[in-house]
C-alpha atoms as a PDB file:
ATOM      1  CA  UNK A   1     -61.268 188.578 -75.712  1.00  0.00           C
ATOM      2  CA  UNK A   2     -64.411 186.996 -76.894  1.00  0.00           C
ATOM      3  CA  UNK A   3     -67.262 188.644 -78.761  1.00  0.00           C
ATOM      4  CA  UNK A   4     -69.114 188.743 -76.170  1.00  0.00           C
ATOM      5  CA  UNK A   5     -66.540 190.291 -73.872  1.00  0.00           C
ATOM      6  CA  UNK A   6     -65.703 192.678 -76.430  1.00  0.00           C
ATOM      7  CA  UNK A   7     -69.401 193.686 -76.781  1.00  0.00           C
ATOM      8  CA  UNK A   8     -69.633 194.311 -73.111  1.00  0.00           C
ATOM      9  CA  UNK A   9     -66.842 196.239 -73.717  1.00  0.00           C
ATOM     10  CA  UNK A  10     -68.139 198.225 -75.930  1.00  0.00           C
ATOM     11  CA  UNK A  11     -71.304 198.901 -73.619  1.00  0.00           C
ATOM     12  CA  UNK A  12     -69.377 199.853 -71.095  1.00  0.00           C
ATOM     13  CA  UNK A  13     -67.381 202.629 -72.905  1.00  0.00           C
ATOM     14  CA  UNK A  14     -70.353 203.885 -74.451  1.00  0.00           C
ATOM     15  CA  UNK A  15     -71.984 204.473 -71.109  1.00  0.00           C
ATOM     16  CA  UNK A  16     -68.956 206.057 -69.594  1.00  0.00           C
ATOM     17  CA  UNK A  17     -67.928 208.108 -72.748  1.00  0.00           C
ATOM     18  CA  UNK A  18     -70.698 210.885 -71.169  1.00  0.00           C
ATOM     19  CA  UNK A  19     -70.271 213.285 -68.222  1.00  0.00           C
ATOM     20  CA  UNK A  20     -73.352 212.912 -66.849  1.00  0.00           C
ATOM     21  CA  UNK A  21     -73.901 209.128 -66.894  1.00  0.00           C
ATOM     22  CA  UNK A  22     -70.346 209.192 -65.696  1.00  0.00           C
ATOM     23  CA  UNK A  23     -71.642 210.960 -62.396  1.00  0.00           C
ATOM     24  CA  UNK A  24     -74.920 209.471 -62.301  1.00  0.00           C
ATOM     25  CA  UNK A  25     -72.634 206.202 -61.915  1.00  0.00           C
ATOM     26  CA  UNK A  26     -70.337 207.840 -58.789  1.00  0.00           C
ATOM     27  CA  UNK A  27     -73.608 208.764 -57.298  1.00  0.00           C
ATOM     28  CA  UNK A  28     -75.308 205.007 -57.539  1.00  0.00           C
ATOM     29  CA  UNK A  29     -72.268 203.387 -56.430  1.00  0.00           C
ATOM     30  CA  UNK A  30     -71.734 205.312 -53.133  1.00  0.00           C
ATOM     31  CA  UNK A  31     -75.444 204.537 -52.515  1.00  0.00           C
ATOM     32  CA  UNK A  32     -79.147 203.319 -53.659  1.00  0.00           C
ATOM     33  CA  UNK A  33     -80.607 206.583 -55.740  1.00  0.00           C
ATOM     34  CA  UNK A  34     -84.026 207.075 -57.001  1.00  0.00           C
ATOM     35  CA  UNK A  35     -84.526 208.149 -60.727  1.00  0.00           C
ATOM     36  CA  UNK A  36     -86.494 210.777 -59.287  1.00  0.00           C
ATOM     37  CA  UNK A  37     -84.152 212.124 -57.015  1.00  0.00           C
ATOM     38  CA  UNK A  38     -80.978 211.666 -59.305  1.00  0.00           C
ATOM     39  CA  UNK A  39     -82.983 214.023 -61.839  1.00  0.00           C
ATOM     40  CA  UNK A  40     -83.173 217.234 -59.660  1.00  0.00           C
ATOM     41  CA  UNK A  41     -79.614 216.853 -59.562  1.00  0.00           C
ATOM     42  CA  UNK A  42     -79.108 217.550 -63.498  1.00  0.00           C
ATOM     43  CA  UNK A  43     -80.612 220.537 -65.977  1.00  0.00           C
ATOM     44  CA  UNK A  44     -82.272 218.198 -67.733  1.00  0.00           C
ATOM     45  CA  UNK A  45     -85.400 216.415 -68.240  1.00  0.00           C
ATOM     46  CA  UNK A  46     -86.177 213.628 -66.222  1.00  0.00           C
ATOM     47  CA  UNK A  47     -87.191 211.725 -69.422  1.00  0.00           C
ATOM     48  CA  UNK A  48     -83.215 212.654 -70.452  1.00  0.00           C
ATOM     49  CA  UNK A  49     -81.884 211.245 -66.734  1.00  0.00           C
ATOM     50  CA  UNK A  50     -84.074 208.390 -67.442  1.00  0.00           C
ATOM     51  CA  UNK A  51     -82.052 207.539 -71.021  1.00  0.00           C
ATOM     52  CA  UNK A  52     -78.816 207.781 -69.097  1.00  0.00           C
ATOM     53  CA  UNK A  53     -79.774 205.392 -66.166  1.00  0.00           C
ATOM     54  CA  UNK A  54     -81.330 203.006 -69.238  1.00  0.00           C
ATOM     55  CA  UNK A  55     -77.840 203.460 -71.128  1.00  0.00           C
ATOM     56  CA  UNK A  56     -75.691 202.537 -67.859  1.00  0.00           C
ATOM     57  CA  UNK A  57     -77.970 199.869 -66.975  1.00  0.00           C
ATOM     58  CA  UNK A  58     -77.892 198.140 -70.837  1.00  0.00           C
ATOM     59  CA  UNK A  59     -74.303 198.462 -69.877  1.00  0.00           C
ATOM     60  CA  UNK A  60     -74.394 196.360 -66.509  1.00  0.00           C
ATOM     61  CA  UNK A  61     -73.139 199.315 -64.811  1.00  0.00           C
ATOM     62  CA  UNK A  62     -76.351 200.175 -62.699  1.00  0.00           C
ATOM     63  CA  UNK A  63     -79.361 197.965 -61.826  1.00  0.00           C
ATOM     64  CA  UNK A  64     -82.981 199.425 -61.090  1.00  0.00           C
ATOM     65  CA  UNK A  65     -85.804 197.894 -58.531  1.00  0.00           C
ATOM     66  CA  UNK A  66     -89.003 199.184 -58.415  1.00  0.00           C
ATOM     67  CA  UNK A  67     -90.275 200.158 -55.026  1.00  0.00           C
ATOM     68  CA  UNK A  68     -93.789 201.205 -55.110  1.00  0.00           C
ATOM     69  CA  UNK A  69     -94.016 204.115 -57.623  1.00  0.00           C
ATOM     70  CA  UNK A  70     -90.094 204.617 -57.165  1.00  0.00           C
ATOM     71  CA  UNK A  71     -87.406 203.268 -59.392  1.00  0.00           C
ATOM     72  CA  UNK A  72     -84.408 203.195 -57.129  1.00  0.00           C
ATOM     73  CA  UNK A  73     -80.898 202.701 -59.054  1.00  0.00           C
ATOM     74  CA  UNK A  74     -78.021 201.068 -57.491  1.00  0.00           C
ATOM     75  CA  UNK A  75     -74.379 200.862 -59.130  1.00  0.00           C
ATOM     76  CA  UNK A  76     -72.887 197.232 -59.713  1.00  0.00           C
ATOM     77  CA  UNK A  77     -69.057 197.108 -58.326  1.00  0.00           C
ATOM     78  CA  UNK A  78     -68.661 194.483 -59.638  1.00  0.00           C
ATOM     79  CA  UNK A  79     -69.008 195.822 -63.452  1.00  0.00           C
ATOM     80  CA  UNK A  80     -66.762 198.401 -62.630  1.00  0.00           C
ATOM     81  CA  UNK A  81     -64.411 196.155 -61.005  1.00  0.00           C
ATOM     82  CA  UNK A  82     -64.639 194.089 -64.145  1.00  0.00           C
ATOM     83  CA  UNK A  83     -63.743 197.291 -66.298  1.00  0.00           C
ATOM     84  CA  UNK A  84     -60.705 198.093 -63.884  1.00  0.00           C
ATOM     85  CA  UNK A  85     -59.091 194.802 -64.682  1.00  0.00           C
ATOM     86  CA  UNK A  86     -59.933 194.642 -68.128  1.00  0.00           C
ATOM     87  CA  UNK A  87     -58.042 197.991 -68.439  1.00  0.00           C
ATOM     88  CA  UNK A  88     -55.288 196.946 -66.344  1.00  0.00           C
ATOM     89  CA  UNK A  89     -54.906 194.042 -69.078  1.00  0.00           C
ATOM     90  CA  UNK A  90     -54.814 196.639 -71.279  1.00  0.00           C
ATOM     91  CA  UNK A  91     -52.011 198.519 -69.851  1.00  0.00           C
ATOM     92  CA  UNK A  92     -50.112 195.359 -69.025  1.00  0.00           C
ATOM     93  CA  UNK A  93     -50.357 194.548 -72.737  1.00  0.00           C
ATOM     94  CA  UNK A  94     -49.299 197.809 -73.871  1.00  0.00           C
ATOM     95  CA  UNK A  95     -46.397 198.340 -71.250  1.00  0.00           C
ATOM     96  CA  UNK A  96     -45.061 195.055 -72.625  1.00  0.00           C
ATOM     97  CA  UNK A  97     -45.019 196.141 -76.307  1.00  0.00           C
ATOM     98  CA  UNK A  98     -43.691 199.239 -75.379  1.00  0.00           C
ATOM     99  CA  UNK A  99     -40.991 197.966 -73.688  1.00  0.00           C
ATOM    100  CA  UNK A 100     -40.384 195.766 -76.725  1.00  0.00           C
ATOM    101  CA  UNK A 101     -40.066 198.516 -78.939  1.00  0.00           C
ATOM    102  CA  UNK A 102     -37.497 200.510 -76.294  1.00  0.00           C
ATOM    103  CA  UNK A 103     -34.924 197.084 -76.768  1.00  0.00           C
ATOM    104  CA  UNK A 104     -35.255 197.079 -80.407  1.00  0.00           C
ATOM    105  CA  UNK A 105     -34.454 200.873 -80.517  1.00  0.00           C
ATOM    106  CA  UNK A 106     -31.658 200.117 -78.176  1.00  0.00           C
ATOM    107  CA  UNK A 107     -30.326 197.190 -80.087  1.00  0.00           C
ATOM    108  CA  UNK A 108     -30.723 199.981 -83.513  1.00  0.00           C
ATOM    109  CA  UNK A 109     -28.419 202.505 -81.320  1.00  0.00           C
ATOM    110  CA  UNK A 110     -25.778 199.982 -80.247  1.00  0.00           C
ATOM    111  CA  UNK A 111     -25.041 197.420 -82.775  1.00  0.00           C
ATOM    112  CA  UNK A 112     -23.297 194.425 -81.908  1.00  0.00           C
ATOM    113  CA  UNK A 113     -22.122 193.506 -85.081  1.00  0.00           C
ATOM    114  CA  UNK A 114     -19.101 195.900 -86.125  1.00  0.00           C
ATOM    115  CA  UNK A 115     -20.076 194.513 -90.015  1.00  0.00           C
ATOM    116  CA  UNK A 116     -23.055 196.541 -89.693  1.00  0.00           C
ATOM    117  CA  UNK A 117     -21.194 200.263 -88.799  1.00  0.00           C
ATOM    118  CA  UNK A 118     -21.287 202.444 -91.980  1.00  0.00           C
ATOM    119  CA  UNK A 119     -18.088 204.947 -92.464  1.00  0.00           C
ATOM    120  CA  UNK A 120     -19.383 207.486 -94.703  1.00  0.00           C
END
């Protein structure tokens, strides 16, 4: 990955390392929220629901468009979709090394080589 795509990474697990910007996000992807509105939803301040929507959106997660005194948030499938795949990379990678590891063990177990049994 490039430093650029691992700084995006980075924003992105930032802004999904909290609860609440984690369901702030389900909410604006299943449809086009207001800040306002989003904020009853939360004991919090709306100044605090405000950070969380400016976290996710530094992230590329959510955008905001203003409509008249209304900020209205919307989620961006296509960042998550984006963080699916990068994670599924991840796995991939992982699964492969793992697997690695499992033959080596297995080679460890069952020698080929009689030269190599011990007889103590």
């Amino acid at each position: 990955m490039s430093e650029t795509d691992e700084d995006r990474a980075d924003a992105w697990f930032h802004a999904l390392s909290d609860r609440t910007r984690r369901d702030i996000l389900r909410r604006v992807l299943a449809g086009e929220h207001s800040v306002s509105s989003l904020a009853k939803s939360y004991d919090m301040s709306f100044a605090a629901v405000q950070k969380h929507v400016a976290v996710l959106e530094r992230a590329g997660l959510l955008t905001k468009r203003r409509q008249g005194r209304e900020a209205l948030a919307s989620g961006e499938v296509e960042a998550v979709r984006s963080i699916g795949a990068m994670l599924t990379d991840l796995e991939a990678l992982w699964r492969g090394r793992i697997a690695r590891m499992d033959e080596l063990f297995a080679q460890d177990a069952h020698p080929t080589d009689p030269s190599t049994h011990r007889t103590d």
